[in-house]
N, C-alpha and C. Protein backbone atom coordinates (compact mmCIF):
# COMPACT_ATOMS: atom_id res chain seq x y z
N UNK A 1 6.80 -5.95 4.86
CA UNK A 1 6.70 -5.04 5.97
C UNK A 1 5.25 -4.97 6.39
N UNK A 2 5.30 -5.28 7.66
CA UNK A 2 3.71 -4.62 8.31
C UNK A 2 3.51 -6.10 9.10
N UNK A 3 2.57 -6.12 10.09
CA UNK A 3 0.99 -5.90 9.98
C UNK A 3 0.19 -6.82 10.84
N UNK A 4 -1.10 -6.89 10.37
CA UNK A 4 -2.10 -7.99 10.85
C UNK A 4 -1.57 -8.79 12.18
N UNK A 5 -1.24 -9.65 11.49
CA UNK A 5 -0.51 -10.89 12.15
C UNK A 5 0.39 -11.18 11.92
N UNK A 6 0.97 -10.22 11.09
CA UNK A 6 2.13 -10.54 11.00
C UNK A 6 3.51 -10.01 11.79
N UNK A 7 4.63 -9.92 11.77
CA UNK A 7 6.02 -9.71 12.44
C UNK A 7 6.55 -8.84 11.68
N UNK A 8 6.82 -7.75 12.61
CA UNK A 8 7.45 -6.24 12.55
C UNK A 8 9.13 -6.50 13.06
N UNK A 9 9.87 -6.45 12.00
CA UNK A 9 11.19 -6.66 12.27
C UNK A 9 11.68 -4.78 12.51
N UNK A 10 13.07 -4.80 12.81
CA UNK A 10 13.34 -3.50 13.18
C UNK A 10 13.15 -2.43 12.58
N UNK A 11 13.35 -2.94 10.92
CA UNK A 11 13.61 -1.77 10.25
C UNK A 11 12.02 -1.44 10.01
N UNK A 12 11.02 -2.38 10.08
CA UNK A 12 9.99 -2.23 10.11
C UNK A 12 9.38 -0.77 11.42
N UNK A 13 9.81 -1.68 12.38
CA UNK A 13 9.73 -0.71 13.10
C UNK A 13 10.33 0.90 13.28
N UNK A 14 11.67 0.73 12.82
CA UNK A 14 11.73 2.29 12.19
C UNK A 14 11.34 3.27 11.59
N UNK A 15 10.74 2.33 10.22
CA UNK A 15 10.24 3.43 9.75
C UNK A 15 8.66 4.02 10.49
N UNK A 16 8.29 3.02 11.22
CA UNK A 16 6.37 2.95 12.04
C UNK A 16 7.04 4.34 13.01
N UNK A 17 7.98 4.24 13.65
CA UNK A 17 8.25 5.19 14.50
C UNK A 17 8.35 6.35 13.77
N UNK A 18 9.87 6.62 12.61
CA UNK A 18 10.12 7.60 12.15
C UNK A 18 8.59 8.21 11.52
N UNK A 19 7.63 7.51 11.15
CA UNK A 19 5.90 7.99 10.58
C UNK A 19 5.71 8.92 11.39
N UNK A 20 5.75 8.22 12.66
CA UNK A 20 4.71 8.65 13.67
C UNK A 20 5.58 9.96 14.58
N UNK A 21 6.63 9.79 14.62
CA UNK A 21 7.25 11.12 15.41
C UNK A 21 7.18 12.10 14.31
N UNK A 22 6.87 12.27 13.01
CA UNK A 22 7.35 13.10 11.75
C UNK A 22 5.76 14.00 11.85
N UNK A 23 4.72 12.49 11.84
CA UNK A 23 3.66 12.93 11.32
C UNK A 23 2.59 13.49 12.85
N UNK A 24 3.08 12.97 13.82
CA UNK A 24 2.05 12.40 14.67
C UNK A 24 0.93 11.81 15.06
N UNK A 25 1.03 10.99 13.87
CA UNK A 25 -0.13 9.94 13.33
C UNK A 25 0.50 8.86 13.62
N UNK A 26 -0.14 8.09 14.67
CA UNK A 26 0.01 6.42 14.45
C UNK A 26 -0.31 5.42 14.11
N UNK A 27 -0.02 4.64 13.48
CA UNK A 27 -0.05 3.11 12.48
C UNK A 27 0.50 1.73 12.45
N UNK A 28 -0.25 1.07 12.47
CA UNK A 28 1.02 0.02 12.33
C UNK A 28 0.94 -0.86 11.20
N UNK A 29 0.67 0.30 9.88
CA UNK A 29 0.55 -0.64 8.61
C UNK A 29 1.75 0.44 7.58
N UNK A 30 2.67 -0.43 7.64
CA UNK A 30 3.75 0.23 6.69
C UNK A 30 3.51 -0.87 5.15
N UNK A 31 3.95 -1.16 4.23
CA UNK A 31 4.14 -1.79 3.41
C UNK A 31 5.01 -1.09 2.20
N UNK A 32 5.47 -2.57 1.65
CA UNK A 32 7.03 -1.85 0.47
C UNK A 32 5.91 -2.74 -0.85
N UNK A 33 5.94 -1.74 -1.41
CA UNK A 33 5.57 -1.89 -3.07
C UNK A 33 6.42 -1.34 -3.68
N UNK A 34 6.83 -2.19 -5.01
CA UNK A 34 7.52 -1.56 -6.13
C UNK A 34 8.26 -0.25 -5.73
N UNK A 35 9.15 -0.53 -4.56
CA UNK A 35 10.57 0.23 -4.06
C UNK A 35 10.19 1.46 -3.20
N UNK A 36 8.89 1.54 -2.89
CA UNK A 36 8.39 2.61 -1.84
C UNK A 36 7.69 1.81 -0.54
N UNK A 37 7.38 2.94 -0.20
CA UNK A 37 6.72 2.38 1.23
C UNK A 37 5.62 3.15 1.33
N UNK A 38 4.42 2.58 1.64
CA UNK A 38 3.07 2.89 2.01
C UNK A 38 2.48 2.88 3.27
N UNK A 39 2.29 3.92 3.63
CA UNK A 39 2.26 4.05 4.54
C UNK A 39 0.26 3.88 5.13
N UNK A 40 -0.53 3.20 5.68
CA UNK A 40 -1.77 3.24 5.80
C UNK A 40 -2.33 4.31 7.17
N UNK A 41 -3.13 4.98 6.97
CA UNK A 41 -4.06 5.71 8.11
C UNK A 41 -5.06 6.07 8.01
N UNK A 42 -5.97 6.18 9.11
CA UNK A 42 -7.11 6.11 9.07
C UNK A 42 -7.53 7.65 8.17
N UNK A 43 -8.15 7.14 7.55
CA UNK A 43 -9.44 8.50 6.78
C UNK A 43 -8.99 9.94 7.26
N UNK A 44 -10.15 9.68 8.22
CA UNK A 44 -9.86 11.08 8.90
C UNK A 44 -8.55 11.77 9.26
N UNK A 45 -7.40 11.37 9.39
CA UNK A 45 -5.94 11.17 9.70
C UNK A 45 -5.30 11.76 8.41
N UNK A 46 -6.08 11.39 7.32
CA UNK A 46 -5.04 11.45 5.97
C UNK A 46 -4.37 12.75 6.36
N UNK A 47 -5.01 14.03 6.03
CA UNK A 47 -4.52 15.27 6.20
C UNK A 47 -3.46 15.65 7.14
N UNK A 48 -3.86 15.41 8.38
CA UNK A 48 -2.65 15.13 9.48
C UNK A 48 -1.17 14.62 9.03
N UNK A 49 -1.42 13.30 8.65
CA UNK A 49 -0.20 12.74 8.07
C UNK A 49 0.54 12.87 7.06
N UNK A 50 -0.41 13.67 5.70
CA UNK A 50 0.65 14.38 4.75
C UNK A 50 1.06 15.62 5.15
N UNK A 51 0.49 16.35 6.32
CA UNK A 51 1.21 17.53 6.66
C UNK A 51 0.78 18.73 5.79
N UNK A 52 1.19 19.78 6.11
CA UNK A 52 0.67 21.08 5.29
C UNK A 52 1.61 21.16 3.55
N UNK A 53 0.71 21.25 2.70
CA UNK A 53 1.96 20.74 1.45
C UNK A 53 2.72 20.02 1.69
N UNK A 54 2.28 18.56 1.61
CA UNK A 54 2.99 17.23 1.95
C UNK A 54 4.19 17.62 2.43
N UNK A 55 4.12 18.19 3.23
CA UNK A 55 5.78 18.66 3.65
C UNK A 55 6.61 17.19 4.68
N UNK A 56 5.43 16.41 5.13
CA UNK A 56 5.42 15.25 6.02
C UNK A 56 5.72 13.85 5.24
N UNK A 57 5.37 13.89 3.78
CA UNK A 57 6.09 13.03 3.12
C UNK A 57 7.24 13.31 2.52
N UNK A 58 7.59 14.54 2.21
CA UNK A 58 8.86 14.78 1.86
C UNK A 58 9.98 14.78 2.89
N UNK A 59 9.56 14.89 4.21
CA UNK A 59 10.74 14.59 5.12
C UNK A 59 10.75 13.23 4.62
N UNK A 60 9.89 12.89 5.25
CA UNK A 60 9.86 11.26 5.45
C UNK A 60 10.92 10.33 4.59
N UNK A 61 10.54 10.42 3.06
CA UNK A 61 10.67 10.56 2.26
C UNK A 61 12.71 10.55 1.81
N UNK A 62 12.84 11.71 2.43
CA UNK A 62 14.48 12.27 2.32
C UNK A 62 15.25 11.75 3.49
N UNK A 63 14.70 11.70 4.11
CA UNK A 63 15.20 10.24 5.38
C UNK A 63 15.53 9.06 5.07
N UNK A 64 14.14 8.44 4.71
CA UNK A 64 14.29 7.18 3.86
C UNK A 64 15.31 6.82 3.06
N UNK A 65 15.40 7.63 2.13
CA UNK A 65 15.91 7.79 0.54
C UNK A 65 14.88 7.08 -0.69
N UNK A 66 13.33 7.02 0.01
CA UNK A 66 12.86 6.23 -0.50
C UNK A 66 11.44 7.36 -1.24
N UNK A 67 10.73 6.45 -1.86
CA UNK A 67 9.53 7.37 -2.62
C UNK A 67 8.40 6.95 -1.35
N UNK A 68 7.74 7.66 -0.87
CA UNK A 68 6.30 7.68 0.72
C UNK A 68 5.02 8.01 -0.19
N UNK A 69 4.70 6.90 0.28
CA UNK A 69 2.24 7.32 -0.14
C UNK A 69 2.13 7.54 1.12
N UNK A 70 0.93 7.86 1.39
CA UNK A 70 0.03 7.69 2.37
C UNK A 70 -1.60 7.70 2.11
N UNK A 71 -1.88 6.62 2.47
CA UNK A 71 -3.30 5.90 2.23
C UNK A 71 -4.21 5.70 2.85
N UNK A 72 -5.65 5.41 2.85
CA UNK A 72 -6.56 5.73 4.10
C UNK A 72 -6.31 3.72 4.07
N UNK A 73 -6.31 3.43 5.64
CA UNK A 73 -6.66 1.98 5.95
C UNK A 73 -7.86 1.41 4.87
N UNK A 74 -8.10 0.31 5.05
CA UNK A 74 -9.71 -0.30 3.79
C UNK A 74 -10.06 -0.20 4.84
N UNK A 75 -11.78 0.02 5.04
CA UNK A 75 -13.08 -0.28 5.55
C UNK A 75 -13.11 -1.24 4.82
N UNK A 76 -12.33 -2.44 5.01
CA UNK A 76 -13.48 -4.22 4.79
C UNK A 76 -13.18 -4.41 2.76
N UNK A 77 -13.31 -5.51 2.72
CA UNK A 77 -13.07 -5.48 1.32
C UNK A 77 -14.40 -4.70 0.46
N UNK A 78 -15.63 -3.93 1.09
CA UNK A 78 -15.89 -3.23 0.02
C UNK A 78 -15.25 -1.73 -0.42
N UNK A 79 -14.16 -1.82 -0.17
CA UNK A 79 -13.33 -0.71 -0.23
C UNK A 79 -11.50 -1.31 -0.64
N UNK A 80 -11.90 -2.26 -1.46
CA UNK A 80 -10.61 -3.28 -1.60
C UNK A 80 -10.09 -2.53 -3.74
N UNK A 81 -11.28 -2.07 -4.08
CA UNK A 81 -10.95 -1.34 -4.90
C UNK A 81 -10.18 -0.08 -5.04
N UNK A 82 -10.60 1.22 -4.37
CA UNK A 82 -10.09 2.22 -3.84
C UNK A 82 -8.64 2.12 -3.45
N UNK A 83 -8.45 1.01 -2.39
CA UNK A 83 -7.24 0.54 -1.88
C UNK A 83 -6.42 0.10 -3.48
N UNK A 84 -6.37 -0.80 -3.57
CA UNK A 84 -5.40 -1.15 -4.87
C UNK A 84 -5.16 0.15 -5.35
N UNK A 85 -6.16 0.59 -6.08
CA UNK A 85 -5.70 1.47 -7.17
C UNK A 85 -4.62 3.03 -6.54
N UNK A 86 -5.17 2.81 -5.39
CA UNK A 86 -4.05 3.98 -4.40
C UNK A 86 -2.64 3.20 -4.53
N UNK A 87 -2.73 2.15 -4.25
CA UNK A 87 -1.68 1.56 -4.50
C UNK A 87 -0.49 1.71 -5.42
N UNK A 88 -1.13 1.35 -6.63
CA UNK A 88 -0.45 1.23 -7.82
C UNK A 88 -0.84 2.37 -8.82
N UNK A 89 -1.53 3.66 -8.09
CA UNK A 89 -1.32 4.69 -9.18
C UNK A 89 0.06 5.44 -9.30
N UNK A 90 0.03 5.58 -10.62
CA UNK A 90 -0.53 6.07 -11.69
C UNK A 90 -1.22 4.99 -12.50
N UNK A 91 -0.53 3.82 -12.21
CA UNK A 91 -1.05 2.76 -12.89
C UNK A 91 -2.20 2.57 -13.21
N UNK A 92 -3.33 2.34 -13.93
CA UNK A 92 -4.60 2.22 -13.52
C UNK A 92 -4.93 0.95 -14.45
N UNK A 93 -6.19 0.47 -13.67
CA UNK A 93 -6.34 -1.36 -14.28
C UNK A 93 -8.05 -0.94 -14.87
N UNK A 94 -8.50 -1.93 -15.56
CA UNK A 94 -9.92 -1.56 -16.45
C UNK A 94 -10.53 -2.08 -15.23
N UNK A 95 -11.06 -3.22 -14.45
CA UNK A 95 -12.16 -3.56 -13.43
C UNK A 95 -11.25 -4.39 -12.39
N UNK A 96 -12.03 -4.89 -10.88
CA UNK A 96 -11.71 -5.38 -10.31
C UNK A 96 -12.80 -6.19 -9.27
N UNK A 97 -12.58 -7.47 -9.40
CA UNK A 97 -14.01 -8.50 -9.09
C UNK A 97 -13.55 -9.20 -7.87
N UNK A 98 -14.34 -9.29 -6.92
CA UNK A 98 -13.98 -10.14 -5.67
C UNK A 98 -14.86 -11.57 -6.29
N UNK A 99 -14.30 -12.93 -5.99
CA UNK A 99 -15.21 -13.89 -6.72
C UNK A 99 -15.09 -14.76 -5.41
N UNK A 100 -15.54 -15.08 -4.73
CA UNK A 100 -15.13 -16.16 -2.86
C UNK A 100 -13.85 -15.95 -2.80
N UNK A 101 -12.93 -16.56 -2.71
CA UNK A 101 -11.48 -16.44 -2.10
C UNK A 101 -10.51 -15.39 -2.78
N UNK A 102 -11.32 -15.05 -4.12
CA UNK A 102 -10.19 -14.37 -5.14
C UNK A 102 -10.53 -13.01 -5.43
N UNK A 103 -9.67 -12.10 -5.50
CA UNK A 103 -9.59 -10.87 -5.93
C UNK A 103 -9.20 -11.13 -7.38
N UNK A 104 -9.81 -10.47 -8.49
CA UNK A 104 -9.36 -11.19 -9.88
C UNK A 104 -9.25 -9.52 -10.43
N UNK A 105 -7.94 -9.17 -11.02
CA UNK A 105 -8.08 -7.55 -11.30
C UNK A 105 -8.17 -8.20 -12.85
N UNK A 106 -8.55 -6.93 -13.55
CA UNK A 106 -8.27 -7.37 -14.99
C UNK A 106 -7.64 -5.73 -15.57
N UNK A 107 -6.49 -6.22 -16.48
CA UNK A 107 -5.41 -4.77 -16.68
C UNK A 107 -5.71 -4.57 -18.00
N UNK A 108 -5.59 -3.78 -18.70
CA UNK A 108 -5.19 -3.33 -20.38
C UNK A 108 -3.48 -3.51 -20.31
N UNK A 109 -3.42 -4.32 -21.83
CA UNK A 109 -2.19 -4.79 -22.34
C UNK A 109 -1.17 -3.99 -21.65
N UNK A 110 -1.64 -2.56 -21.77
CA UNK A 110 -0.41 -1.42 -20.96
C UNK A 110 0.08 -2.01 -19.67
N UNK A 111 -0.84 -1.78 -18.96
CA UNK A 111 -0.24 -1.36 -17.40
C UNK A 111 -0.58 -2.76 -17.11
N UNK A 112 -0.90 -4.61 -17.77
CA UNK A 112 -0.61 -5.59 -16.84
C UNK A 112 0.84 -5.99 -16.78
N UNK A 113 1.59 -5.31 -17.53
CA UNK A 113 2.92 -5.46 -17.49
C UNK A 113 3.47 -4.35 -16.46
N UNK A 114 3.02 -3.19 -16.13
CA UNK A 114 3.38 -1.87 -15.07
C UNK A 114 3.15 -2.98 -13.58
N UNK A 115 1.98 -3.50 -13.74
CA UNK A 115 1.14 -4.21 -12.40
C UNK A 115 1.88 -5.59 -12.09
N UNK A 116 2.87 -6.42 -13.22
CA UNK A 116 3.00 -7.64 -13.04
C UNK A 116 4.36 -7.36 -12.35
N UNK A 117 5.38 -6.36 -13.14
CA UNK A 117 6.15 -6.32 -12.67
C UNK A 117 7.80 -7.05 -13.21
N UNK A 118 9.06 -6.74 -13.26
CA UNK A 118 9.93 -7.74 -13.58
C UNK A 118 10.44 -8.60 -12.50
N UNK A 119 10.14 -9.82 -13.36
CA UNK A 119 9.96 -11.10 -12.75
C UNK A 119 8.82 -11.49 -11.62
N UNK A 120 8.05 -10.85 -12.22
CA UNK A 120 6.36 -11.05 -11.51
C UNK A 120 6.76 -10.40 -9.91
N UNK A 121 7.54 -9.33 -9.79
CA UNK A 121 7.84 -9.00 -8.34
C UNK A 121 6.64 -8.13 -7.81
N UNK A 122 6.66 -7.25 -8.39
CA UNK A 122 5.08 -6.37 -8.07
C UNK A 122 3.77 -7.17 -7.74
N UNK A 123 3.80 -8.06 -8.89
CA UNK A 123 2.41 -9.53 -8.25
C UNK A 123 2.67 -10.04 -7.26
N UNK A 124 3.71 -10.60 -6.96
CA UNK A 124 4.27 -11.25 -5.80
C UNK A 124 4.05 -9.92 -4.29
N UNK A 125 4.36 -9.07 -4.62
CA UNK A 125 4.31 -7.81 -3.17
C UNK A 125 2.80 -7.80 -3.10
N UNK A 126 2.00 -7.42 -4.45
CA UNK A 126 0.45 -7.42 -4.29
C UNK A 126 -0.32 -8.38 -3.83
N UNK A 127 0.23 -9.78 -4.51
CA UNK A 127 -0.62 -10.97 -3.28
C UNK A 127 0.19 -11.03 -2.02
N UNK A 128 0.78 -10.40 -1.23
CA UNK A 128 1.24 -10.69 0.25
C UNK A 128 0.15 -9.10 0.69
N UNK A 129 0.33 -8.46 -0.54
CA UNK A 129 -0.68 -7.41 0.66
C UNK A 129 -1.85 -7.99 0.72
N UNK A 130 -3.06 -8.27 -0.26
CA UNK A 130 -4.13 -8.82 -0.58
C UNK A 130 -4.31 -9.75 0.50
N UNK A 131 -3.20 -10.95 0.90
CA UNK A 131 -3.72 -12.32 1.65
C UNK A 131 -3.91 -11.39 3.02
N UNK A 132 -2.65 -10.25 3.79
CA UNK A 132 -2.25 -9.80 4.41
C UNK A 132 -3.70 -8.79 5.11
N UNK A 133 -4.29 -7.95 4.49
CA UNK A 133 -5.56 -7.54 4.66
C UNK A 133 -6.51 -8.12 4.46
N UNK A 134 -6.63 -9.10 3.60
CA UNK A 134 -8.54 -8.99 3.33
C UNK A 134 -8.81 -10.97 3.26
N UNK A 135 -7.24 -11.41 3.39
CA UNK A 135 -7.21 -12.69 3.80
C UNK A 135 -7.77 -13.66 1.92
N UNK A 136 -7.39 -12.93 1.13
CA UNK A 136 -8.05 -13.61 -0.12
C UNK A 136 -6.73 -13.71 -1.02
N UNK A 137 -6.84 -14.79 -2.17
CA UNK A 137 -5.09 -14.81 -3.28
C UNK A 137 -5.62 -13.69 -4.30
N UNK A 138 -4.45 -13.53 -4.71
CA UNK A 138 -4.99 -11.88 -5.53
C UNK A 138 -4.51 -12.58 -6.94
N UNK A 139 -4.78 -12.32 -8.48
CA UNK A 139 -4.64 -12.37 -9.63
C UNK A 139 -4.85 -11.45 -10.83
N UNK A 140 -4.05 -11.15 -11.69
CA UNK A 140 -4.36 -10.15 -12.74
C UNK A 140 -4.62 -11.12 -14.20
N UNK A 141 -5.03 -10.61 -14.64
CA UNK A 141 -5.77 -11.16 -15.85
C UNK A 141 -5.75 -10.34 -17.22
C-alpha cells in the first residue's frame, strides 16, 4: 500500500480517504506492516490526526477492523532511524547503520525474530518500505 511512485489501488485509496475525512489530515502514505496500517503525516499534523485521546485512531481503527499508527513522514534518511523504530515498536533493535545503498539494522536474539517475521514476511514488508522511501535494500543482522 502507498506511495512515491508507486500505484494506489482502491482499497488503498479507501483507506487515504477514510484517514482524511476521519482525521482531516491529508496523506498519501498509507502502508500495511505486520497486519496494521500506518498511516504517515507530517510532524506538525501528528496531533491533528490522532485526534483528542486518539479518539481518531480508534474510529479509524473499528472501521478497518484493523490495528492504526500514525507517524510523522521522514525528513530524508537522516531521520530513517526514528522512522523504523515507530514502525516496529514495541519491538526495539540494538543500532541501525546506513552503509551506500544499504540500511543494515542489527537486532538482539529477541526481537530479530519479532523483526524477521514468519516466513521472513515482516522483512519482506520492511524492504518494500525502505526501497519505497529512501530508495536503499534494507537488512537485519
Amino acid at each position: 500500500m502507498m506511495l512515491l511512485g508507486g500505484t494506489i489501488d482502491m482499497q488503498d485509496m479507501r483507506h487515504l480517504n477514510l484517514f482524511q475525512r476521519i482525521t482531516g489530515v491529508s496523506t498519501r502514505y498509507a502502508i500495511k506492516y505486520n497486519e496494521m496500517i500506518i498511516f504517515c503525516v507530517p510532524k506538525r499534523l501528528m496531533s491533528k490526526a490522532l485526534g483528542e485521546k486518539a479518539k481518531n485512531i480508534r474510529k479509524i481503527s473499528e472501521i478497518l477492523g484493523k490495528r492504526i499508527k500514525i507517524i510523522p513522514i521522514p525528513q530524508g534518511i537522516r531521520h530513517i532511524k526514528q522512522f523504523i523504530e515507530a514502525i516496529v515498536s514495541p519491538v526495539v533493535f540494538k543500532d541501525l547503520e546506513v552503509k551506500g545503498n544499504e540500511v543494515i539494522l542489527t537486532a538482539g536474539s529477541r526481537s530479530k525474530a519479532a523483526l524477521l517475521g514468519r516466513n521472513k514476511r515482516r522483512l519482506l514488508e520492511m524492504q518494500k518500505i525502505i526501497k519505497d522511501f529512501f530508495g536503499k535494500e534494507f537488512k537485519i543482522i
